[in-house]
PDB file of N, CA and C in Angstrom:
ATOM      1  N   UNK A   1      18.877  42.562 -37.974  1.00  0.00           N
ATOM      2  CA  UNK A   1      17.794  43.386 -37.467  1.00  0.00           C
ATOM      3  C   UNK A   1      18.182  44.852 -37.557  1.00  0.00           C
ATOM      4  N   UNK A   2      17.376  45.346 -38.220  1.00  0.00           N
ATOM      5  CA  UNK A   2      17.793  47.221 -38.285  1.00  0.00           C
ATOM      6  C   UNK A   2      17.318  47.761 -36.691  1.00  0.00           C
ATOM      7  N   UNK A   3      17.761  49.243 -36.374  1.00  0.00           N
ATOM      8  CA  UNK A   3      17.618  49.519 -35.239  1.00  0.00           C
ATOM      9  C   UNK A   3      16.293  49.741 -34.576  1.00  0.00           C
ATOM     10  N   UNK A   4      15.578  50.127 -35.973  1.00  0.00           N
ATOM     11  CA  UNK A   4      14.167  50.690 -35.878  1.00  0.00           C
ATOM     12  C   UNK A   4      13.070  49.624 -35.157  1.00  0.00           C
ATOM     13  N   UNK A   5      13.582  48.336 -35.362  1.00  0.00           N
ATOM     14  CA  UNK A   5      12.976  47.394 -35.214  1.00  0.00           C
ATOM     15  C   UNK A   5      13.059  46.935 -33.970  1.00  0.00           C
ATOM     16  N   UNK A   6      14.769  46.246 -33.524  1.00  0.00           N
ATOM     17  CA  UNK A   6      15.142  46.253 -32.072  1.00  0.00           C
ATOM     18  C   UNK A   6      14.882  47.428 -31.043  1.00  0.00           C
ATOM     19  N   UNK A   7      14.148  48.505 -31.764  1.00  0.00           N
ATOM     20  CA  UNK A   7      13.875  49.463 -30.677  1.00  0.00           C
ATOM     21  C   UNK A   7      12.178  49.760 -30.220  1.00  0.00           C
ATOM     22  N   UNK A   8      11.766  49.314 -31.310  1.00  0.00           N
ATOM     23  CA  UNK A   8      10.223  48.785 -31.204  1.00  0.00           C
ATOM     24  C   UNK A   8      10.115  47.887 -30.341  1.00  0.00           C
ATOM     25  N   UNK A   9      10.504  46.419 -30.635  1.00  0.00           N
ATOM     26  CA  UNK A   9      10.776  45.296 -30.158  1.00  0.00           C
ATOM     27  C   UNK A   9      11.171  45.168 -28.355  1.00  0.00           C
ATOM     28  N   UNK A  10      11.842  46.023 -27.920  1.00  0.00           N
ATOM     29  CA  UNK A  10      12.212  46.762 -26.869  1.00  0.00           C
ATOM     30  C   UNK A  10      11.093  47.919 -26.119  1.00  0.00           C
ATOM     31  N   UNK A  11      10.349  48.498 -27.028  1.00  0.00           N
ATOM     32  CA  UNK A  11       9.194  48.918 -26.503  1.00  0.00           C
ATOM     33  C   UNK A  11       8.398  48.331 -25.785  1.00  0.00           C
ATOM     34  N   UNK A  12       7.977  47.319 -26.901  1.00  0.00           N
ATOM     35  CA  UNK A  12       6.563  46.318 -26.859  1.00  0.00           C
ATOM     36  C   UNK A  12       7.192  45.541 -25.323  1.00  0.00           C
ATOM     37  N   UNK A  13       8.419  45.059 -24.870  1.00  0.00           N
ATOM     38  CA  UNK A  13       8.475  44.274 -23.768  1.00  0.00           C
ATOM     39  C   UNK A  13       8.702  45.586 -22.745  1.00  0.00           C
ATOM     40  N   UNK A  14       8.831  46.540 -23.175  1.00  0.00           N
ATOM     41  CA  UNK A  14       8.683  47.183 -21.847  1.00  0.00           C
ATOM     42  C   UNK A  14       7.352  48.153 -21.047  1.00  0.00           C
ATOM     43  N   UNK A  15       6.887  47.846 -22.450  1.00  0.00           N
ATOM     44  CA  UNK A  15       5.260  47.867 -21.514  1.00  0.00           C
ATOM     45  C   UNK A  15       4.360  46.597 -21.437  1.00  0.00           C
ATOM     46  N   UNK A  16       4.864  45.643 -21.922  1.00  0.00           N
ATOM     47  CA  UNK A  16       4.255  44.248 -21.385  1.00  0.00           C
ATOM     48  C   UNK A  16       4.821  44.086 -20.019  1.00  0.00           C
ATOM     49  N   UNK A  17       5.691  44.294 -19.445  1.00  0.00           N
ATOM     50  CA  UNK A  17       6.451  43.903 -18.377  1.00  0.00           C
ATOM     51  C   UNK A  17       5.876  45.118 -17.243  1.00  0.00           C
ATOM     52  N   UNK A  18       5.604  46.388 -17.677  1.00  0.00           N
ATOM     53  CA  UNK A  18       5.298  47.462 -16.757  1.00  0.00           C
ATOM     54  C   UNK A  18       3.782  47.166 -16.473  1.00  0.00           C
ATOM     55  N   UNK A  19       2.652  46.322 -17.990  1.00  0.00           N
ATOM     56  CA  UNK A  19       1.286  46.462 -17.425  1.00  0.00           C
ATOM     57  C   UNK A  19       1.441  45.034 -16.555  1.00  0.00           C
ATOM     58  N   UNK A  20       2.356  44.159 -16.386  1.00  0.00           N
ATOM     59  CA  UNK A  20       2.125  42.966 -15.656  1.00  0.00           C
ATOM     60  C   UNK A  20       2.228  43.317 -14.399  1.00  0.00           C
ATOM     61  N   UNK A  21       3.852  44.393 -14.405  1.00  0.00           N
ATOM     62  CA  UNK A  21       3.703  45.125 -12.347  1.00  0.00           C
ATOM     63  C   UNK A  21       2.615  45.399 -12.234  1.00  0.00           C
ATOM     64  N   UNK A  22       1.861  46.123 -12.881  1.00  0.00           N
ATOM     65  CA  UNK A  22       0.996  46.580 -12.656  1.00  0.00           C
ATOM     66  C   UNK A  22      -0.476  45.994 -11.637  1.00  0.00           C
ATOM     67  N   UNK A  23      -0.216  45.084 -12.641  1.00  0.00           N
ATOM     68  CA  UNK A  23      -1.552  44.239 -12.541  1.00  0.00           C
ATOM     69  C   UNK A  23      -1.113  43.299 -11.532  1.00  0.00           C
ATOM     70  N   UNK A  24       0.156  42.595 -10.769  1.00  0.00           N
ATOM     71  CA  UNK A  24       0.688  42.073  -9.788  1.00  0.00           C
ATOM     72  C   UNK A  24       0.420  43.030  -8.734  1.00  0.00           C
ATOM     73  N   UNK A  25       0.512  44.927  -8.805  1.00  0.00           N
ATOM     74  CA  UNK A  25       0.560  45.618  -7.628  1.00  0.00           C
ATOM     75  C   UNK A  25      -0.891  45.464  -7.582  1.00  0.00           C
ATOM     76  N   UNK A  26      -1.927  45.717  -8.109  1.00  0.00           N
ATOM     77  CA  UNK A  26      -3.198  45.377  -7.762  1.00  0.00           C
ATOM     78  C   UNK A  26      -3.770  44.053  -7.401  1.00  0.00           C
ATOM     79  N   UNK A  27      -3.188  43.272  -8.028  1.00  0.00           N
ATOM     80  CA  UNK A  27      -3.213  42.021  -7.003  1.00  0.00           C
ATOM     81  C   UNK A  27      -3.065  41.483  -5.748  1.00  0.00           C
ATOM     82  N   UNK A  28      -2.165  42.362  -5.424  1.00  0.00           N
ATOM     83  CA  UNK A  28      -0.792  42.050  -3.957  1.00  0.00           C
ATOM     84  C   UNK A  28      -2.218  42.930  -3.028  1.00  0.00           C
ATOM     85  N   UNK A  29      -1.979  44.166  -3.786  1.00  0.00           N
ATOM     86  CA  UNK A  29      -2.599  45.288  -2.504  1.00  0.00           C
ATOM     87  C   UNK A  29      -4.321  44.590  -2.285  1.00  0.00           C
ATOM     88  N   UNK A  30      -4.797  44.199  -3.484  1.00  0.00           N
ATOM     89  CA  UNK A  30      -6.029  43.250  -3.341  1.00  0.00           C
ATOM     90  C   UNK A  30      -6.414  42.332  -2.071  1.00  0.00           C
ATOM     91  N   UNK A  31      -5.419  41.006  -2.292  1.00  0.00           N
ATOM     92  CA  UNK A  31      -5.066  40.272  -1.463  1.00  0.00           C
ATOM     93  C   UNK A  31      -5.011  40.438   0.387  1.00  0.00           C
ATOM     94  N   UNK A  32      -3.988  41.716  -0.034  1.00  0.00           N
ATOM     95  CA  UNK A  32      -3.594  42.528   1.139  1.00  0.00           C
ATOM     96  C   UNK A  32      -5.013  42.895   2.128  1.00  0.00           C
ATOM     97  N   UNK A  33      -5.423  43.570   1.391  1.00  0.00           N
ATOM     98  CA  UNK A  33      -7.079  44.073   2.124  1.00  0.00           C
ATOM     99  C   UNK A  33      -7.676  43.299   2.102  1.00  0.00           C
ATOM    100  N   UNK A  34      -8.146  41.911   1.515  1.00  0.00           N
ATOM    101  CA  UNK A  34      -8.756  40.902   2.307  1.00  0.00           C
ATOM    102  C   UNK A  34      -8.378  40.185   3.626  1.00  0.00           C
ATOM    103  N   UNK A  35      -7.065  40.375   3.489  1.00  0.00           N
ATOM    104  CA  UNK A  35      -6.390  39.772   4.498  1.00  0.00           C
ATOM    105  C   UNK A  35      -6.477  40.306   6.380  1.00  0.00           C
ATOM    106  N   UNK A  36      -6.453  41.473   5.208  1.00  0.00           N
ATOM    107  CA  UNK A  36      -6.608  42.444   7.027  1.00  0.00           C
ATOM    108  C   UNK A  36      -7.775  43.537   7.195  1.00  0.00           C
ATOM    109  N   UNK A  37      -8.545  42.682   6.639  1.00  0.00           N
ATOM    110  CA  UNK A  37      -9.741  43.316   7.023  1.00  0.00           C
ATOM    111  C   UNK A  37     -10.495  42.904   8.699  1.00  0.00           C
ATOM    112  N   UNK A  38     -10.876  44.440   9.364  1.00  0.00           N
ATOM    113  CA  UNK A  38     -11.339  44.280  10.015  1.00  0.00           C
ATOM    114  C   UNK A  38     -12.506  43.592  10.279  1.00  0.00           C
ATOM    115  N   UNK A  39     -12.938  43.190  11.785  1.00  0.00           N
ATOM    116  CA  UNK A  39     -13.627  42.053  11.965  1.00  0.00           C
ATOM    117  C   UNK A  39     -15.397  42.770  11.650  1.00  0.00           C
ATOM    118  N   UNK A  40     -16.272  43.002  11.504  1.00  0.00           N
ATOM    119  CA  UNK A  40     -17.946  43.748  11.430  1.00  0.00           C
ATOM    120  C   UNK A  40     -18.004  43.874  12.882  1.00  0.00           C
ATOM    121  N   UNK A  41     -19.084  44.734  13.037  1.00  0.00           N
ATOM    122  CA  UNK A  41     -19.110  45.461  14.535  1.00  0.00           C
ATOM    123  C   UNK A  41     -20.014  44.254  14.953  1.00  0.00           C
ATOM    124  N   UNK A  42     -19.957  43.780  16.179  1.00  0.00           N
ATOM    125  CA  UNK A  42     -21.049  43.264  16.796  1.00  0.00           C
ATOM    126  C   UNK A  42     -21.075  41.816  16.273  1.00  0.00           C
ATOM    127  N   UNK A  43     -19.585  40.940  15.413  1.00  0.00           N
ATOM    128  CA  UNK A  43     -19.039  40.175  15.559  1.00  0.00           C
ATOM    129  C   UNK A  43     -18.682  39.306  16.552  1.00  0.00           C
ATOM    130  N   UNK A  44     -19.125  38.255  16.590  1.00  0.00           N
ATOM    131  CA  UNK A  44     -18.857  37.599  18.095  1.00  0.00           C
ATOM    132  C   UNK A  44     -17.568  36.490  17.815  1.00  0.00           C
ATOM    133  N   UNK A  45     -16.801  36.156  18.654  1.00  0.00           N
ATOM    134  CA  UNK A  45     -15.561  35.175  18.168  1.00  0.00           C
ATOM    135  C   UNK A  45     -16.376  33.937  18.618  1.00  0.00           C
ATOM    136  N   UNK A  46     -15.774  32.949  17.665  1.00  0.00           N
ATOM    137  CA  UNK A  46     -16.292  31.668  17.768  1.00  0.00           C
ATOM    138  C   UNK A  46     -15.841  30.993  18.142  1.00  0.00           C
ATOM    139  N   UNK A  47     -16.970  30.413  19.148  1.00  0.00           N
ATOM    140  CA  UNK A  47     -16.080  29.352  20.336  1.00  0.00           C
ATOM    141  C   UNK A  47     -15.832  28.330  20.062  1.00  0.00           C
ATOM    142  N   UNK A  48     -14.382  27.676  20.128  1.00  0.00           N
ATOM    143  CA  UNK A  48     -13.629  26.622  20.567  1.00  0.00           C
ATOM    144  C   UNK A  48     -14.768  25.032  20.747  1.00  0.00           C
ATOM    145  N   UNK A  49     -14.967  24.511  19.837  1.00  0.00           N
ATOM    146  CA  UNK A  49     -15.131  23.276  20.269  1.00  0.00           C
ATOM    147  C   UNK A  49     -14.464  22.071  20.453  1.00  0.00           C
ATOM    148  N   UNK A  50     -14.410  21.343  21.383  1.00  0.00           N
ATOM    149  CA  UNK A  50     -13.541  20.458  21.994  1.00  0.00           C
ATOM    150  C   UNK A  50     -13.271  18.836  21.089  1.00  0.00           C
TER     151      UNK A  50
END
């Protein structure tokens, strides 16, 4: 393999690997805000049935 190549080659995975964080950090933080989303105003908690 000439260098030109292994250094391309080395490119291409290091922005495959940077758009995947990527797209994992928008996932996570996604997730995240469904998770802890506040309750709507005037929400009532639901009662307990036995």
């Amino acid at each position: 393999m000439n260098p030109e190549l292994r250094l391309a080659l080395l490119g291409a995975i290091t922005v495959f690997f940077w758009l995947v964080a990527q797209a994992w950090t928008l996932l996570v933080l996604w997730a995240e805000g469904c998770a802890t989303r506040p309750a709507r105003p005037g929400a009532t908690p639901e009662e307990k049935t036995p």
